[in-house]
Protein backbone atom coordinates (compact mmCIF):
# COMPACT_ATOMS: atom_id res chain seq x y z
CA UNK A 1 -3.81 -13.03 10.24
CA UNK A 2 -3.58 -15.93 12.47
CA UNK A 3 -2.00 -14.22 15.56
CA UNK A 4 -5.36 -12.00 14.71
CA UNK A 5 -7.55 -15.11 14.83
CA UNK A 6 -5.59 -15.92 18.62
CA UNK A 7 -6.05 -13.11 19.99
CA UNK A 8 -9.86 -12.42 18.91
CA UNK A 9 -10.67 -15.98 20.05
CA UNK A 10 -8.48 -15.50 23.24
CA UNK A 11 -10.99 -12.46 23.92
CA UNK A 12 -14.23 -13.57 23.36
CA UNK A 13 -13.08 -16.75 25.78
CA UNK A 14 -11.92 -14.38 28.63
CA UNK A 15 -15.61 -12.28 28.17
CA UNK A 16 -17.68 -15.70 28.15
CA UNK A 17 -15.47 -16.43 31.14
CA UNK A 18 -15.94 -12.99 32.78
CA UNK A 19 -19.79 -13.52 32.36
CA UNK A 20 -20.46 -16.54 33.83
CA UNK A 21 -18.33 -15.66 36.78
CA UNK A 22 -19.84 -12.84 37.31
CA UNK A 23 -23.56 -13.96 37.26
CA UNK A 24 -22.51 -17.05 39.33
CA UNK A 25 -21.68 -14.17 42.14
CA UNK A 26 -23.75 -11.45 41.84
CA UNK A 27 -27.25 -13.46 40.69
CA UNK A 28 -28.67 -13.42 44.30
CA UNK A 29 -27.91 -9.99 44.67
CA UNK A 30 -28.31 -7.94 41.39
CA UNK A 31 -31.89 -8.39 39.64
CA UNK A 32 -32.26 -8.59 35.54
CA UNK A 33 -32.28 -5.15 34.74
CA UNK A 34 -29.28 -3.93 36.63
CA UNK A 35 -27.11 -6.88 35.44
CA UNK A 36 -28.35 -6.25 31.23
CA UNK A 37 -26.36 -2.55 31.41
CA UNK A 38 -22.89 -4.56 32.70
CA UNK A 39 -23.33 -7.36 30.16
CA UNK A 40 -24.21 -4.70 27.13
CA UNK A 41 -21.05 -3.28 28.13
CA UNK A 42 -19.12 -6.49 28.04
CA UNK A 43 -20.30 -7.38 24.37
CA UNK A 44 -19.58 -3.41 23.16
CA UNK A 45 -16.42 -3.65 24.35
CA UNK A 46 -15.58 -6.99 22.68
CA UNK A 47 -17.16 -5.45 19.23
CA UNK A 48 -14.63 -2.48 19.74
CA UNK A 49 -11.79 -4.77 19.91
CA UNK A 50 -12.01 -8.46 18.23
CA UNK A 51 -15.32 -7.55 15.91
CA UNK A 52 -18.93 -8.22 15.08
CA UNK A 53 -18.61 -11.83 14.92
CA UNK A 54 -16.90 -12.30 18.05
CA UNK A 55 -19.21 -10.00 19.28
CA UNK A 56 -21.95 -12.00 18.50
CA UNK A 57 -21.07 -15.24 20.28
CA UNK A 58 -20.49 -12.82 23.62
CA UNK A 59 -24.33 -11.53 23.36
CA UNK A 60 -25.53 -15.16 22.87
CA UNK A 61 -23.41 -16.32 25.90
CA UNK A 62 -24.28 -12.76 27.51
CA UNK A 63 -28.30 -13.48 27.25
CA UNK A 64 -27.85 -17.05 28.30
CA UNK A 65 -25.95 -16.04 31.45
CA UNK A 66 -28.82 -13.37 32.11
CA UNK A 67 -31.53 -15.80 31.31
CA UNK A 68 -29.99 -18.43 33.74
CA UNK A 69 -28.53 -16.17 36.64
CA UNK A 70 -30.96 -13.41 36.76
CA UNK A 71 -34.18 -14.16 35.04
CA UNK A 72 -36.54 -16.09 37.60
CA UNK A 73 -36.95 -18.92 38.11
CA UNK A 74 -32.86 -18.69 38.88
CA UNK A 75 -30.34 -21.45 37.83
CA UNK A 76 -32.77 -22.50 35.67
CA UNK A 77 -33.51 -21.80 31.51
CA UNK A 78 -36.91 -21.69 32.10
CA UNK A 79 -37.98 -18.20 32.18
CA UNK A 80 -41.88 -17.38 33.14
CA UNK A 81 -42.26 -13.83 33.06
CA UNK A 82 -43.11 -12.02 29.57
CA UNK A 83 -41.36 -9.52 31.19
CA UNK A 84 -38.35 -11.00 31.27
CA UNK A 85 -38.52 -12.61 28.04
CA UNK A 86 -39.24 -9.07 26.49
CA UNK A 87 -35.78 -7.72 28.37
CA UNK A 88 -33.64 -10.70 27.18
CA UNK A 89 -34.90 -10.70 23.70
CA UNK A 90 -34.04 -6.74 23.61
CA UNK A 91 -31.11 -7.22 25.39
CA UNK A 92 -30.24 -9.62 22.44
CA UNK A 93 -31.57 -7.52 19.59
CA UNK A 94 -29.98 -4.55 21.02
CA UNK A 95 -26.25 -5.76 21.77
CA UNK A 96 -25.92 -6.84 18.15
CA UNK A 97 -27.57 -3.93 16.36
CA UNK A 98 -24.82 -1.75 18.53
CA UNK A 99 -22.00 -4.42 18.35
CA UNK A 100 -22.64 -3.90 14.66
CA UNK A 101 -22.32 -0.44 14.90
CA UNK A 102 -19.64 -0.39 16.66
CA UNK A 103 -17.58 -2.65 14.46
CA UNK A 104 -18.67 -0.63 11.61
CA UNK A 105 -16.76 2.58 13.39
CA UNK A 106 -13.91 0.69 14.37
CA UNK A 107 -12.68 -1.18 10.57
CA UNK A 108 -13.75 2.75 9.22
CA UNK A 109 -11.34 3.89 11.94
CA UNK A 110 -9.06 1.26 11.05
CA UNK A 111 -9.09 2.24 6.96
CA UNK A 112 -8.65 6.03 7.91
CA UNK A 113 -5.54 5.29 9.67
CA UNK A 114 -4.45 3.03 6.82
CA UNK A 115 -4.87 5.44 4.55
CA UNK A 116 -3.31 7.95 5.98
CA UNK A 117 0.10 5.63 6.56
CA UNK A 118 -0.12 4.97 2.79
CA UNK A 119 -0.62 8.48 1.92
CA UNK A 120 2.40 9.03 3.65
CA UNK A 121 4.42 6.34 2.16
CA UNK A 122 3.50 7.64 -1.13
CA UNK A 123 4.73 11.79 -0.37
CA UNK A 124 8.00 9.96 1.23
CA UNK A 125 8.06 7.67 -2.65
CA UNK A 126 7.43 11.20 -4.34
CA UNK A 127 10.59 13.21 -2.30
CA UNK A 128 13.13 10.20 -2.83
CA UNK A 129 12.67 10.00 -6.66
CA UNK A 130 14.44 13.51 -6.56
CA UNK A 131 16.88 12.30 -4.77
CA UNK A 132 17.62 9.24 -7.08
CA UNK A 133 21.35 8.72 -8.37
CA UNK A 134 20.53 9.11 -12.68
CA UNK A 135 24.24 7.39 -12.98
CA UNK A 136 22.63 4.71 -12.17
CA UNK A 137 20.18 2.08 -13.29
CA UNK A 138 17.45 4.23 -12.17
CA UNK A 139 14.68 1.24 -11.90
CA UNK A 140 16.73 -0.40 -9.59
CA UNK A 141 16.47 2.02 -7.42
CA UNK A 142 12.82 2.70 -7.78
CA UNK A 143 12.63 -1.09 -6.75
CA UNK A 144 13.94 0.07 -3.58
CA UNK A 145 12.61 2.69 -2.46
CA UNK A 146 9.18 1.07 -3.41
CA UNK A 147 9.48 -1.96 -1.06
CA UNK A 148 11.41 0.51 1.86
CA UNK A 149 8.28 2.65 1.91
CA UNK A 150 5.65 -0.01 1.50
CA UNK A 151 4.87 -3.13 3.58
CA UNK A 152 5.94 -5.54 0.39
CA UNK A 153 7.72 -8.77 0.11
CA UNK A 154 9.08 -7.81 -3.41
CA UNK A 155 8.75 -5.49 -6.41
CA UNK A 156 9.96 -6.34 -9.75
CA UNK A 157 10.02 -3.16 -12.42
CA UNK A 158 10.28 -3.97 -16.33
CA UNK A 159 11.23 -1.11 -18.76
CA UNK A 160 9.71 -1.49 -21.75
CA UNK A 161 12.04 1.07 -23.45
CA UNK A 162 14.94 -0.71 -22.63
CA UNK A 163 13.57 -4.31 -22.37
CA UNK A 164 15.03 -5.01 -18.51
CA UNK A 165 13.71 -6.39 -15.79
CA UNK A 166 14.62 -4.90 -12.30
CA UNK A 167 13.63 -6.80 -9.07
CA UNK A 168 13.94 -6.78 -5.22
CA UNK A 169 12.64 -9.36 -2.41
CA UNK A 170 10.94 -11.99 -3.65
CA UNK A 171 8.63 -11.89 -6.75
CA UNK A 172 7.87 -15.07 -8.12
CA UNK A 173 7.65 -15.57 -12.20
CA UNK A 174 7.87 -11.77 -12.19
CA UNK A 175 9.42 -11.61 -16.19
CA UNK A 176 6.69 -13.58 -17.56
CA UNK A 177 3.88 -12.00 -15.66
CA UNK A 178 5.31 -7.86 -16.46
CA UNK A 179 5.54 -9.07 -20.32
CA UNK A 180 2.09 -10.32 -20.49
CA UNK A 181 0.30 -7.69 -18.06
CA UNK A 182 2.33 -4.97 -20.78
CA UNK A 183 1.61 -6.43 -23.47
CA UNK A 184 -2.40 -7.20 -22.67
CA UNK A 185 -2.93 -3.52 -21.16
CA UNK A 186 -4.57 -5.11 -18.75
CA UNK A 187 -4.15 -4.81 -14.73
CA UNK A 188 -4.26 -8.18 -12.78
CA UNK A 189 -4.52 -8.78 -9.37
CA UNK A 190 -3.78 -11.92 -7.47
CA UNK A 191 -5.71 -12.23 -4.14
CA UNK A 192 -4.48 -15.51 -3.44
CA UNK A 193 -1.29 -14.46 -3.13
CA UNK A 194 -1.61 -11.35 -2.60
CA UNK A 195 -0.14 -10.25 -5.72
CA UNK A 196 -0.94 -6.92 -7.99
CA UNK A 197 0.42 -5.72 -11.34
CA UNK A 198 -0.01 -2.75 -13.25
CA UNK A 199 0.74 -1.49 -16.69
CA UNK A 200 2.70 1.57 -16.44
CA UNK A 201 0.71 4.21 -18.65
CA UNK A 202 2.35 7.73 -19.14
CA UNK A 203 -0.45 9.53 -20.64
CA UNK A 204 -2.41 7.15 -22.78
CA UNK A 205 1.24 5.15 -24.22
CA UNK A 206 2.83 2.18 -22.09
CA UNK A 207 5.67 2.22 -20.80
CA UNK A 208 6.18 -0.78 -18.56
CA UNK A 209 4.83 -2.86 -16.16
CA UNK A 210 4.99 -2.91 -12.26
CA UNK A 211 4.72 -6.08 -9.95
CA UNK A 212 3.95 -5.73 -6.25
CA UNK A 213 4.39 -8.95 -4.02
CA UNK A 214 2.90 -10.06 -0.44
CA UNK A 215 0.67 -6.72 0.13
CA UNK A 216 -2.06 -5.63 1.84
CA UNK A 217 -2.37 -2.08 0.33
CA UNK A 218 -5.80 -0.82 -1.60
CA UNK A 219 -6.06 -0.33 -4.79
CA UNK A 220 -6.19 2.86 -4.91
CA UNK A 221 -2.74 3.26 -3.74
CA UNK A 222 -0.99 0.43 -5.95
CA UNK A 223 -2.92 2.64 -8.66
CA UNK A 224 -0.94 5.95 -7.34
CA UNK A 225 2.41 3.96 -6.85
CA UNK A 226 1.85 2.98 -10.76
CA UNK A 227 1.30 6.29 -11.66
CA UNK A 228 4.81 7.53 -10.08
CA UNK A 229 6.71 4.67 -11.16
CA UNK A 230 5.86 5.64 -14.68
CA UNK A 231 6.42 9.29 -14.14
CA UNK A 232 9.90 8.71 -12.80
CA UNK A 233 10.54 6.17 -15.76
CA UNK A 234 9.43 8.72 -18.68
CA UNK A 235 11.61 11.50 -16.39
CA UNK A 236 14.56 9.33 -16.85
CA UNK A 237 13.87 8.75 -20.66
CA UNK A 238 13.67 12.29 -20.82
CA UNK A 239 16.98 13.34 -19.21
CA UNK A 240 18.71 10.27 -21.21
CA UNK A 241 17.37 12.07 -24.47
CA UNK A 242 18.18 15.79 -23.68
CA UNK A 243 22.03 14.53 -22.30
CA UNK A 244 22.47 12.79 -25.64
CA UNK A 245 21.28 15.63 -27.43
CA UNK A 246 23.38 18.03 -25.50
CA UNK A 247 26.74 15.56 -25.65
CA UNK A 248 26.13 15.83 -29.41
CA UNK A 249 25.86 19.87 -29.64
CA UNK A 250 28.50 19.47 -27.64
CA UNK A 251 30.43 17.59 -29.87
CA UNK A 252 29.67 19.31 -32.99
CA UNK A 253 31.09 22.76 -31.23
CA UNK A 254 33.93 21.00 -30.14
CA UNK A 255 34.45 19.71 -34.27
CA UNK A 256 34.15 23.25 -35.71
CA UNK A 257 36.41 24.74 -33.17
CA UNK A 258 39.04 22.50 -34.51
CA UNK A 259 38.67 22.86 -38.04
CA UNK A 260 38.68 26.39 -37.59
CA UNK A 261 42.29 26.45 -35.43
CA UNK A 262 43.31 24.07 -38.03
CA UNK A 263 42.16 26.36 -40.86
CA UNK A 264 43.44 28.82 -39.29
CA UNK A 265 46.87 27.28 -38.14
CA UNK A 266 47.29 26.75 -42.33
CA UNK A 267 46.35 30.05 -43.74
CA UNK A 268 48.99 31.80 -41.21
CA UNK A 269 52.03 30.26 -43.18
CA UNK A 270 50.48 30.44 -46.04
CA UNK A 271 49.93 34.21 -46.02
CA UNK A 272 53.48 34.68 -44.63
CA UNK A 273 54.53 33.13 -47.21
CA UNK A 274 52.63 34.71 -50.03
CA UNK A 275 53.95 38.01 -48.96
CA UNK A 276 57.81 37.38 -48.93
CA UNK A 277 57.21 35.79 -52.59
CA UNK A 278 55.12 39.27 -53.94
CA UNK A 279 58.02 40.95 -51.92
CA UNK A 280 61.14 38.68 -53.96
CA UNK A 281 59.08 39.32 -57.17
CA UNK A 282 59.32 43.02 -56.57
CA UNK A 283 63.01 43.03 -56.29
């Protein structure tokens, strides 16, 4: 933000610069109305790059560099044609109704092309959780692969099924504040810090919360990251039932194929030696 701040203030000093120096040579040979179309084009192109604000001080030093190099009398603020005051007051009005137009386009621009990186991010999230290793703690790795595909300083994950706390990067007081955002229901988000957490909802029943640390992405996203987070930790509660369930039928086969090879392994003798004996009695 503050290389942002520089470099906007570095522009708007080079245009006020470019302006002056150009109506201190060209004012005895260009009149007002030829020299309002280059200075229009000055102040667009500043509202293209830095913004409307910075824009705005360019058209005020814009019109004061056309009012004192070009309007007559010249080198002088005193301006005594209505014509010319008509041309610099439009020339004023006009520069910031466009500059404001223009910055308009350029953050909607700007918001496409983040959306479309975080879009991105999140089918990239989507196509790792297959890939996850289930051997392992699972949340861990969601930690991961959450700050990998986002710009984040940290993410800290707490499972409310099994009452852990997972974290990577930095997250600051990130057990208290997943307890009480899961326990409240409630989303909170931190602007100060730059900090967002969400209650992890699958269908209407919680299942954790999610903390996201030193971030610049919309909510709409951190809403969708949510969303998976929960989805992958229901999916893992899932597969941890169904391989305890199968372990078990598992085990109960395994039981009742013994018994019966024991059973088995006694009657054998036994029968053997039930016939000899009806065999001795016979004799």
């Amino acid at each position: 933000m503050r290389h942002a701040r520089i470099r906007s203030m570095t522009l708007v000093l080079f245009a006020s610069a470019f302006l002056i120096g150009f109506g201190t040579v060209a004012n005895r040979h260009l009149n007002l109305a030829t020299t309002i179309s280059v200075y229009l084009f000055v102040t667009l192109a500043i509202a293209r790059k830095a913004g409307f604000a910075e824009a705005s001080i360019v058209s005020v030093v814009a019109t004061l560099c056309l009012e004192y190099y070009f309007a007559p009398p010249l080198l002088s603020f005193r301006v005594d044609r209505p014509e010319d005051w008509t041309a610099l007051v439009t020339f004023e009005g006009v520069s910031l109704m466009v500059s404001r137009l223009s910055d308009r386009a350029r953050r909607h621009q700007l918001m496409l092309e983040k959306q479309s990186i975080e879009q991105k991010a999140l089918c990239e999230l989507c196509r790792d959780l297959l890939l996850l290793d289930w051997k392992q703690s699972p949340e861990q790795q969601l930690c991961v692969l959450i700050k990998r595909s986002f710009p984040l300083q940290g993410v800290a994950l707490w499972n409310a099924y099994e009452g852990t706390l997972s974290r990577f990067g930095e997250t600051p007081n990130a057990e208290d504040a997943t307890k009480a955002v899961y326990f409240n229901e409630r989303n909170y988000d931190d602007a100060s810090n730059r900090t967002s957490l969400r209650v992890l909802f699958f269908g209407t029943r919680a299942v954790g919360a999610l903390m996201l640390h030193g971030h610049s992405i919309d909510s709409l996203s951190i809403n969708s990251i949510a969303s998976i987070t929960a989805m992958a930790i229901e999916r893992t509660r899932s597969l941890a039932v169904e391989m305890n369930v199968e372990a078990e039928r598992h085990s109960e086969e395994l039981r009742s194929a013994l018994l019966d090879g024991l059973a088995h392994a006694f009657k054998t003798p036994l029968a053997t030696i039930t016939v000899a004996s009806s065999g001795l009695l016979a004799a």
